[in-house]
Protein backbone atom coordinates (compact mmCIF):
# COMPACT_ATOMS: atom_id res chain seq x y z
CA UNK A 1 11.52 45.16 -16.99
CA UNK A 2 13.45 44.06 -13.75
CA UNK A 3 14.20 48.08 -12.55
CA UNK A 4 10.27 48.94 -13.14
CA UNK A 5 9.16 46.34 -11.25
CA UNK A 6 11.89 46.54 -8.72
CA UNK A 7 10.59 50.61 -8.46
CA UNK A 8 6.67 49.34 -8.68
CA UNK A 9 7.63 47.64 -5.42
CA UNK A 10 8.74 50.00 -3.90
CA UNK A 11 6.34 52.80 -4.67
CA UNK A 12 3.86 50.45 -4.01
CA UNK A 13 5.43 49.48 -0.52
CA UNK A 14 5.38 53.12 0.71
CA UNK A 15 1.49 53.42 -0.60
CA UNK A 16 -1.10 53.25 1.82
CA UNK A 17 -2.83 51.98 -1.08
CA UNK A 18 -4.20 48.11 -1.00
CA UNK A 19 -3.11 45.98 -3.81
CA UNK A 20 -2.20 42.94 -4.76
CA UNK A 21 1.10 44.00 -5.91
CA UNK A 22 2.03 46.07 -2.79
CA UNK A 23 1.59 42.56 -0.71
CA UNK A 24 4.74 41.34 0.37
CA UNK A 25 6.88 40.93 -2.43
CA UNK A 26 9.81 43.28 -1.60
CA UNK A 27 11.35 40.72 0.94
CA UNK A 28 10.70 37.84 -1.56
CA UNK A 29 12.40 40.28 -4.57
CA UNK A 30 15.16 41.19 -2.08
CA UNK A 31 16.31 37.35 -1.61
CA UNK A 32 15.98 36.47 -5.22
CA UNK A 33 18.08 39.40 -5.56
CA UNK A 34 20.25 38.41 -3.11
CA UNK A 35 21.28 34.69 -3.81
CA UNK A 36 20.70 34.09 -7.48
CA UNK A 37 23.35 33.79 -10.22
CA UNK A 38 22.30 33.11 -14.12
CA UNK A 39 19.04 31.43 -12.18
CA UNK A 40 21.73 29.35 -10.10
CA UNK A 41 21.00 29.72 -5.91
CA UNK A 42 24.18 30.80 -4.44
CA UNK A 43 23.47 28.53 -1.15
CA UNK A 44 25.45 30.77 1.31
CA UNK A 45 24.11 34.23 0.23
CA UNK A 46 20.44 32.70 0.73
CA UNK A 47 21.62 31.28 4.00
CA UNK A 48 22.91 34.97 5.07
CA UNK A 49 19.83 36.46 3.34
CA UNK A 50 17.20 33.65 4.75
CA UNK A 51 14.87 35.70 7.27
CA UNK A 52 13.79 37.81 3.99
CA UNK A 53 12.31 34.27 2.53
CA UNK A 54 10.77 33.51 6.04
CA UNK A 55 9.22 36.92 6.26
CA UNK A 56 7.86 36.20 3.03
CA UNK A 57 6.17 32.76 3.59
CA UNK A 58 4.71 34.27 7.13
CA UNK A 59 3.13 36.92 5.20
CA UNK A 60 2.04 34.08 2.94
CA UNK A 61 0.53 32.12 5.62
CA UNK A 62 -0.81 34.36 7.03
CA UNK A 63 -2.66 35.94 3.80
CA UNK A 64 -6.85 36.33 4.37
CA UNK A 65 -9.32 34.47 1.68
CA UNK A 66 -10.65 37.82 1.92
CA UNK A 67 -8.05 39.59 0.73
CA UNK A 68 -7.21 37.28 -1.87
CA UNK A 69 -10.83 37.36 -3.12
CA UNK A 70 -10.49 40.72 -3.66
CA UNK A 71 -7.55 40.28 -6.12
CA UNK A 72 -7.56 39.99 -10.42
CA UNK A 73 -7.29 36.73 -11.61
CA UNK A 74 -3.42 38.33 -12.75
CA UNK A 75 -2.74 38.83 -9.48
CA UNK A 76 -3.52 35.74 -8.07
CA UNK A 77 -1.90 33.85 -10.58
CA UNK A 78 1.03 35.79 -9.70
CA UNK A 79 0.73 35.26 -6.30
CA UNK A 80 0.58 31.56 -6.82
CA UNK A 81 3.57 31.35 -9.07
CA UNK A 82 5.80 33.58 -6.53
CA UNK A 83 4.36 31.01 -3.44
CA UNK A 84 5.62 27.96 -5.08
CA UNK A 85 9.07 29.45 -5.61
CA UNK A 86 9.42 30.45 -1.90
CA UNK A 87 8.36 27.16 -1.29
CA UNK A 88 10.51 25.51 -3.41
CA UNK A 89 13.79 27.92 -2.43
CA UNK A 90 13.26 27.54 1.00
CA UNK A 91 13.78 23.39 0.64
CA UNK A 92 17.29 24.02 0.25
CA UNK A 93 17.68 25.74 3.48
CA UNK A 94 15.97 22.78 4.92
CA UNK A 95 18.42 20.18 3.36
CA UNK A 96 21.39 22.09 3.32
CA UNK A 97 23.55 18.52 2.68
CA UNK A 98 21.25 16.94 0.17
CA UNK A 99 23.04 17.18 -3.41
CA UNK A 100 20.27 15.22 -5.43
CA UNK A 101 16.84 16.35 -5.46
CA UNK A 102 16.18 12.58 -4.51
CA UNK A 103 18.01 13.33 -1.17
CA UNK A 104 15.26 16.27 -0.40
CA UNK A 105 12.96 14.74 2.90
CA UNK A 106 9.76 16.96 2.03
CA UNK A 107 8.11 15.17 -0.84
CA UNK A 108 6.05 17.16 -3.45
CA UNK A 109 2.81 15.45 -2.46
CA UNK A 110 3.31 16.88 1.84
CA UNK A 111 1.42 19.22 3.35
CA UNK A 112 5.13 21.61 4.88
CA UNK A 113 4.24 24.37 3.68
CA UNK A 114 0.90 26.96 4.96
CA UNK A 115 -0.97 29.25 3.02
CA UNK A 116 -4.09 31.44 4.10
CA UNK A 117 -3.18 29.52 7.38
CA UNK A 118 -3.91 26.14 5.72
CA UNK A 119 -1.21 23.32 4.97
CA UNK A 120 -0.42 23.04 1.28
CA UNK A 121 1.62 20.61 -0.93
CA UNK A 122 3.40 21.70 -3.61
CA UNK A 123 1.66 19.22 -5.97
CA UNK A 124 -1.32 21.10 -4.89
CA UNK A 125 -0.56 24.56 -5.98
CA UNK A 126 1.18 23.00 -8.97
CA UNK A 127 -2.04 20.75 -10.17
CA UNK A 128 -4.86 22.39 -8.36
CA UNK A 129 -4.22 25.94 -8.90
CA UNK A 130 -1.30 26.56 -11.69
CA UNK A 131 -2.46 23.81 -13.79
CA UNK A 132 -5.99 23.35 -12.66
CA UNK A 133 -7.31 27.44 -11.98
CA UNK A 134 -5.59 29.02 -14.39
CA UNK A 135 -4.84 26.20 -16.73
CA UNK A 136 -1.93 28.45 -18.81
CA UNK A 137 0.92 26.07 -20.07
CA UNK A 138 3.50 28.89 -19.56
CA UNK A 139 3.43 28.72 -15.81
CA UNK A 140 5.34 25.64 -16.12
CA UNK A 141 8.32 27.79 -17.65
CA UNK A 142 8.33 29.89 -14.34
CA UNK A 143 7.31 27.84 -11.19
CA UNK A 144 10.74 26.32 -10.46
CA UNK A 145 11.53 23.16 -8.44
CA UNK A 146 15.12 22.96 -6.60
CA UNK A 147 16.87 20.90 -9.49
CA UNK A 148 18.78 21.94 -12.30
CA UNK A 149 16.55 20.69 -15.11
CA UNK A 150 13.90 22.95 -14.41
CA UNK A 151 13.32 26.17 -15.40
CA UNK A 152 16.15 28.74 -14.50
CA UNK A 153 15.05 31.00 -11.25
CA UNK A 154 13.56 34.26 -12.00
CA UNK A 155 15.42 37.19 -10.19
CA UNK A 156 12.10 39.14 -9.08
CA UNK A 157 8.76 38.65 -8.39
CA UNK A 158 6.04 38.14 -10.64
CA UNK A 159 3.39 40.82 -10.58
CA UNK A 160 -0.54 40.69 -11.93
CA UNK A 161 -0.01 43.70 -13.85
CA UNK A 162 3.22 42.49 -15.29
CA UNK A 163 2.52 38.46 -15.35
CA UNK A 164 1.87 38.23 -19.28
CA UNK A 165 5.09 39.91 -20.11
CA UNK A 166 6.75 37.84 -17.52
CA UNK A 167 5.89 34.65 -18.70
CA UNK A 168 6.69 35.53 -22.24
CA UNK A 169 10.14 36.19 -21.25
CA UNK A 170 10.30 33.10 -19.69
CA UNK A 171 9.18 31.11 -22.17
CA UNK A 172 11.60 32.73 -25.03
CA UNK A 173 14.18 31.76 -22.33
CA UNK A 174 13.97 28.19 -21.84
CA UNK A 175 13.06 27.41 -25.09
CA UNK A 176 15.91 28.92 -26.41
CA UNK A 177 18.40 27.26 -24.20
CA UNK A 178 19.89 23.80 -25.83
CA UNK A 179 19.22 22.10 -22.53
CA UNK A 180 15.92 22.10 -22.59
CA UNK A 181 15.03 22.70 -26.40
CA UNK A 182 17.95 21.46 -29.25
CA UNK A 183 16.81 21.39 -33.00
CA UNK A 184 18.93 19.46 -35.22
CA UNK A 185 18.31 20.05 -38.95
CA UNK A 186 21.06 18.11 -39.89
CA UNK A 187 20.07 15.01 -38.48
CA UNK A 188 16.21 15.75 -38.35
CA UNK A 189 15.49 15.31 -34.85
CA UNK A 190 14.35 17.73 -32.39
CA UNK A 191 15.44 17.03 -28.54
CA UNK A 192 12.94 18.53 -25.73
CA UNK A 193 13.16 18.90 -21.98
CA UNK A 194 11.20 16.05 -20.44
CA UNK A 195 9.10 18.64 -18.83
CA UNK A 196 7.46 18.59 -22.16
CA UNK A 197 6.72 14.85 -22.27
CA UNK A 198 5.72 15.11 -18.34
CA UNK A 199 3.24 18.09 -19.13
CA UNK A 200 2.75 17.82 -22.90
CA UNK A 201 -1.23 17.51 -21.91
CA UNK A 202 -1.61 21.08 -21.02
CA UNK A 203 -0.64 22.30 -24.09
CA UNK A 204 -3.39 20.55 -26.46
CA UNK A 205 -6.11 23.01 -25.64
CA UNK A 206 -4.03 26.20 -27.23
CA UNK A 207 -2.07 24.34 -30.07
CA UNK A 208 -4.11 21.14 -31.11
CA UNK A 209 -3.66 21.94 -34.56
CA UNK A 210 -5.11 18.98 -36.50
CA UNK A 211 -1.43 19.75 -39.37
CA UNK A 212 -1.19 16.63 -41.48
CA UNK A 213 2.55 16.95 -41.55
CA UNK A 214 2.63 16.34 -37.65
CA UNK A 215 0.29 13.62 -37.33
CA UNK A 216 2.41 11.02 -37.05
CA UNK A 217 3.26 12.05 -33.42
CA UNK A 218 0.80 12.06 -30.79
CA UNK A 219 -1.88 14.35 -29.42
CA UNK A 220 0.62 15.95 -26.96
CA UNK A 221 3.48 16.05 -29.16
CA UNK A 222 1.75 18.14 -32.01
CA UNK A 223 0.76 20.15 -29.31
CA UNK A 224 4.33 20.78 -28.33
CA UNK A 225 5.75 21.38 -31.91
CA UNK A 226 2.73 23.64 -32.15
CA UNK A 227 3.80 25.52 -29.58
CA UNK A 228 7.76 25.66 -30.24
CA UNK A 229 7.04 26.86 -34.01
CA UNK A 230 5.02 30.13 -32.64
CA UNK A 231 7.61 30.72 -30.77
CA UNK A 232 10.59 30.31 -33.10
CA UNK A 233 10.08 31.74 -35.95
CA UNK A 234 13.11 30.69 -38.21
CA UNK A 235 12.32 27.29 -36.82
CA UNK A 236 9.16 27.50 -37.54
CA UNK A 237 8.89 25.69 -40.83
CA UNK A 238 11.14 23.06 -40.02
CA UNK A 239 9.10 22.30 -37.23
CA UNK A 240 5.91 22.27 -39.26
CA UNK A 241 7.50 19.79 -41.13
CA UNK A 242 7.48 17.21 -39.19
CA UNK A 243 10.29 16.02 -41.07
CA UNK A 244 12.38 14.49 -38.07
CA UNK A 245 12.24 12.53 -34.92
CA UNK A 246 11.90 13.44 -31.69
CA UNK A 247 13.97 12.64 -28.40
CA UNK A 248 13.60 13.71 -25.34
CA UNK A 249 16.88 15.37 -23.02
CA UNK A 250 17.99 13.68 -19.30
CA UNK A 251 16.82 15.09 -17.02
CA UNK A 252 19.32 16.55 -14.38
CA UNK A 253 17.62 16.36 -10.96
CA UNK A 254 21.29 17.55 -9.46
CA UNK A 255 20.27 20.76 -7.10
CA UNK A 256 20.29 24.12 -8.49
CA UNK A 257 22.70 25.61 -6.43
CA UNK A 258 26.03 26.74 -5.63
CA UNK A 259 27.76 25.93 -2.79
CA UNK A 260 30.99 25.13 -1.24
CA UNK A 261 30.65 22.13 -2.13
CA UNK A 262 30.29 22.62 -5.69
CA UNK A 263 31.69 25.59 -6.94
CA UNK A 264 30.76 25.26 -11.03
């Protein structure tokens, strides 16, 4: 997947062609590229690398409704998922001592960042858009904030024609990584990322199955361990069960990077 879209890109970039997935994305696939180890930000290769990311959010700002009117609703989801990142990578080049997510100055909820030549928020194209426009739980498994318990860092762009794919391999990837997802048979519990507790809501309208042998957790939870069990097929009728507890993971809101600071 990551070569064809890497060649997409560039085919598309020598087009004269308008698309959505000739806009701008090359710089943005380049510093992903660049800086990123196992989804870890290598903080002085995206210093070295960082006038590819502000290329990128120019372009972004200075994007046209018009233009983005004329996109499919994959490519605009797209678009939205590969703004946030940006966003979101370009915070540690703006607190380049901060260690703790905490320690970050720009808040979720302010307007840094411009799009279509308009300030934004990150909460905004999270809620609004991601959660509110296109209202698809898997975006939360690829939109990824600057700490270490969130999803790891895709190393290219998301594309319209590509997005479904894309988010499918993100989802098999998180889920199947014990810090986010751990299912213990032997002692019948089942430990989840908090991002499910935080944003267990948006997957009720997909996987609200009514199964007697999950009602005893709540609306948000079934949801959830609807969800997990279509993904996870040998897991999938101990999860149905509902014959366990579940717990929910720390958090780690450490930043998710590498640096000389912190070499591990």
């Amino acid at each position: 997947m990551r070569w064809v879209i890497g060649v997409l890109l560039i085919f598309c970039y020598m087009t004269s062609e308008a698309s959505a997935d000739d806009f701008l994305y090359l710089d943005l696939e380049f510093t992903l590229k660049s800086c990123l180890k196992e989804g870890r930000i290598d903080y002085v290769l995206l210093e070295e690398n960082k006038h590819l990311l502000y290329k990128f959010l120019n372009d972004v700002d200075s994007l046209s409704h018009e233009r983005y009117e004329g996109w499919s609703r994959g490519e605009k989801f797209a678009f939205w998922i590969n703004a946030y990142n940006a966003f979101s990578l370009s915070l540690h080049l703006k607190n380049p001592y901060a260690d703790k997510i905490t320690e970050i100055r720009e808040r979720p909820s302010m307007k840094v960042f411009k799009v279509f030549g308009e300030k934004i928020s990150l909460n905004e194209i999270k809620h609004t858009y991601l959660r509110g426009l296109f209202n698809d739980e898997r975006a939360h498994f690829a939109i990824v904030g600057p700490a270490r318990g969130f999803p790891r860092l895709r190393d290219e762009a998301y594309l319209g024609m590509y997005i479904n794919i894309q988010l499918e391999e993100d989802v098999f990837r998180y889920i199947t990584e014990e810090r986010n997802v751990k299912i213990d048979k032997n002692n019948k519990k089942i430990y989840l990322s908090m991002l499910f507790k935080w944003f267990g809501i948006d997957f009720v309208r997909r996987y609200s199955n009514e199964k007697s042998e999950l009602m005893k957790f709540n609306v948000r939870e079934r949801a959830v361990l609807n969800f997990l069990s279509s993904y996870l097929p040998k897991q999938r009728n101990f999860i149905l069960s509902g014959n366990y507890v579940v717990e929910y993971l720390k958090f780690d809101w450490t930043l998710n990077r590498i640096d000389k600071k912190n070499e591990k």
